[in-house]
Protein backbone atom coordinates (compact mmCIF):
# COMPACT_ATOMS: atom_id res chain seq x y z
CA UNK A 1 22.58 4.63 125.36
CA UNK A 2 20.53 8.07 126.21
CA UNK A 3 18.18 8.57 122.88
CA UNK A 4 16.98 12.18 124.44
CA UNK A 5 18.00 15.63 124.10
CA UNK A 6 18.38 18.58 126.00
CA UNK A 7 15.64 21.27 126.42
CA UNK A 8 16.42 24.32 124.38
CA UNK A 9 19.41 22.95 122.20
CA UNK A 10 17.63 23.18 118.88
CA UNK A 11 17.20 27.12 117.09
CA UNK A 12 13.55 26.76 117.39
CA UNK A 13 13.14 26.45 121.10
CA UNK A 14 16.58 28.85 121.56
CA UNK A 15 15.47 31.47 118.88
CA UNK A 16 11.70 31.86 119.00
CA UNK A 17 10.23 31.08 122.95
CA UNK A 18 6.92 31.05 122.97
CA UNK A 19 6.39 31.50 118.94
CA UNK A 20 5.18 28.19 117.32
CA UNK A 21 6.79 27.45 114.66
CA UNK A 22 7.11 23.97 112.39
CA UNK A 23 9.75 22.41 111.05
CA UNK A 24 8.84 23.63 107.35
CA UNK A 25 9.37 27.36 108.79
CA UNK A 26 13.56 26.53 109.61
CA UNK A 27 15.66 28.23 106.75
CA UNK A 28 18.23 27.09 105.19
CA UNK A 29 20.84 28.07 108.52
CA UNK A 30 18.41 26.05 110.93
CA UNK A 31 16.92 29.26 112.10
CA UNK A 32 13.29 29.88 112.02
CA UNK A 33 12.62 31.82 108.31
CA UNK A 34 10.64 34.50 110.49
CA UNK A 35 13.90 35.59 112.11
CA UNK A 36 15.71 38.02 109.93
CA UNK A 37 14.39 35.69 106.84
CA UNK A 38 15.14 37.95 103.02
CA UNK A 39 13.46 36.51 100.02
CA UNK A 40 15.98 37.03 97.33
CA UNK A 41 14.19 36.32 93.82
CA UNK A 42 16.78 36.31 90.89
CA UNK A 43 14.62 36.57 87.60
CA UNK A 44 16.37 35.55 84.03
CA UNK A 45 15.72 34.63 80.55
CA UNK A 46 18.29 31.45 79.27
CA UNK A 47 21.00 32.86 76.77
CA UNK A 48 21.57 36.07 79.63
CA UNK A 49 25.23 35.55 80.17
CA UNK A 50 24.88 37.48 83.70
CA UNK A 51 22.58 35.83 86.07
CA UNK A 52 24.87 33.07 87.15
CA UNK A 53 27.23 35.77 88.46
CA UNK A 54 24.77 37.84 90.17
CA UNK A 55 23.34 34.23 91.84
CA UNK A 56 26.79 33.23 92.67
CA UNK A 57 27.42 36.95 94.07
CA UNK A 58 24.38 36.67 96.38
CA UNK A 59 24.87 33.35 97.67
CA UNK A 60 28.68 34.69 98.66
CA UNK A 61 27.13 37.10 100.44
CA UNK A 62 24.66 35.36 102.46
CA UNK A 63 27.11 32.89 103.54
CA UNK A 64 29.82 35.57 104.29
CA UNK A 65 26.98 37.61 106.36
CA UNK A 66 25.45 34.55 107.67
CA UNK A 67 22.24 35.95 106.42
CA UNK A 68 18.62 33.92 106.53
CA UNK A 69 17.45 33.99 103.41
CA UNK A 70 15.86 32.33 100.56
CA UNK A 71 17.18 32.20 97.20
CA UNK A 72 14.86 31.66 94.13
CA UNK A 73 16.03 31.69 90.41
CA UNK A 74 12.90 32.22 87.91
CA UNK A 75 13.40 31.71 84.46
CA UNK A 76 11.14 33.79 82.26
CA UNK A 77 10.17 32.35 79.21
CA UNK A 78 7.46 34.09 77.54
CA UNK A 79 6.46 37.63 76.86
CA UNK A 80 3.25 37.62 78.61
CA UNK A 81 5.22 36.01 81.44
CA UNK A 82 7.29 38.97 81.61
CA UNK A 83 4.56 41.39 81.24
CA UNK A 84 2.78 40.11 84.24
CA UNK A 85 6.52 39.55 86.33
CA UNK A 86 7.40 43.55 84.96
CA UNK A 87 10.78 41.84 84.11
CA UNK A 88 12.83 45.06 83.32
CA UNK A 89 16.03 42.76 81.65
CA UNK A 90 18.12 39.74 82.89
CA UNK A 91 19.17 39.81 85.61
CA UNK A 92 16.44 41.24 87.92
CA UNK A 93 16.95 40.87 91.31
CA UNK A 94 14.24 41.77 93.52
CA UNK A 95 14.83 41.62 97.53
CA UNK A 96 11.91 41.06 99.00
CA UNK A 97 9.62 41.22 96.13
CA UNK A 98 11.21 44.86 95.03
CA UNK A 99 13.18 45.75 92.72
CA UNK A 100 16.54 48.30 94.16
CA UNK A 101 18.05 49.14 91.07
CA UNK A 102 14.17 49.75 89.49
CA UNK A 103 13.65 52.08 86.63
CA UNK A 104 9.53 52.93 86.10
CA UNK A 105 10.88 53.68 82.48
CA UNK A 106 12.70 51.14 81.88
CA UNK A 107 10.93 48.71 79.49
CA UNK A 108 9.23 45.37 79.95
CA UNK A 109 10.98 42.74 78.34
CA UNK A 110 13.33 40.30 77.61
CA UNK A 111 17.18 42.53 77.17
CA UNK A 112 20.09 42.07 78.95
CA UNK A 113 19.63 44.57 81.95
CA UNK A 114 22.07 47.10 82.55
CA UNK A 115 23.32 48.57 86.13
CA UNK A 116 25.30 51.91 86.80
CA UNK A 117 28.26 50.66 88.77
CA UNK A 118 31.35 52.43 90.70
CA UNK A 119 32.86 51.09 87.93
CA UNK A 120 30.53 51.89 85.29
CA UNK A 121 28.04 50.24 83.32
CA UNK A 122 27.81 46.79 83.65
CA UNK A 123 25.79 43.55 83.05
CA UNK A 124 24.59 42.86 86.95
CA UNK A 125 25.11 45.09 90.08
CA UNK A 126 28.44 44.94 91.75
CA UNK A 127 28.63 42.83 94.80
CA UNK A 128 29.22 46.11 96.98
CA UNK A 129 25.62 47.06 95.85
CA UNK A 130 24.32 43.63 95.94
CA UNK A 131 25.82 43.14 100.02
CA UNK A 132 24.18 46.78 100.73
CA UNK A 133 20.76 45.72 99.34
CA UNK A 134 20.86 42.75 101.38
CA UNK A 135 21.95 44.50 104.75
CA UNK A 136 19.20 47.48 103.93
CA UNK A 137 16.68 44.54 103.99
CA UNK A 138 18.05 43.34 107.06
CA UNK A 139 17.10 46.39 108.73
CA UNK A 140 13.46 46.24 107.91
């Protein structure tokens, strides 16, 4: 029985010649995090009846886009928590560490966040804006 492997057949030796890379850095597709890697941070306080949609949204999306990224939920707890997080309302979502729907005035806090939507207001962003934040990120 042959117990080797063929040069190249892995994503870090096809994706990334000559970068080094470990196998901590592979994302959640097998693919290095460096290569088109998003950090998707979904921030929430318990009792917000919207952040499992907008989680279940973005996850739809990666996997319909075949996106790298990282998803991390963060539950806020505590005032001062929030204060130092500028949690504007649950759910925040913030695409690589900002913020696309942000409103400076918009207080720090915990409140159910609201979202202008095609379809009005609503409790999270609609997945339309959701999958055009991602792909924006993509691009930079």
């Amino acid at each position: 029985m042959w117990r080797g492997r063929l040069q190249g057949t892995h994503p870090i030796e096809r994706l990334a010649p000559g970068r080094r890379a470990s196998w901590e850095s592979i994302g959640r597709r097998g693919v290095p995090s460096y290569v088109n890697a998003i950090d998707i941070e979904i921030q929430y306080f318990d009792g917000c009846p919207n952040w499992r949609a907008v989680d279940s949204m973005v996850r739809s999306i990666l996997d319909e886009s075949s996106t790298n990224a990282e998803v991390r939920l963060t539950r806020v707890e505590a005032l001062d928590e929030a204060e130092r997080l500028s949690f504007r309302g649950s759910p925040t979502v913030l695409i690589n560490g900002a913020d696309p729907w942000s409103s400076p005035s918009a207080p720090v806090g915990f409140s159910c966040r609201v979202y202008r939507t095609d379809m009005g207001l609503a409790g999270s962003p609609s997945a339309s804006q959701l999958r055009d934040a991602i792909e924006s990120a993509k691009r930079t």
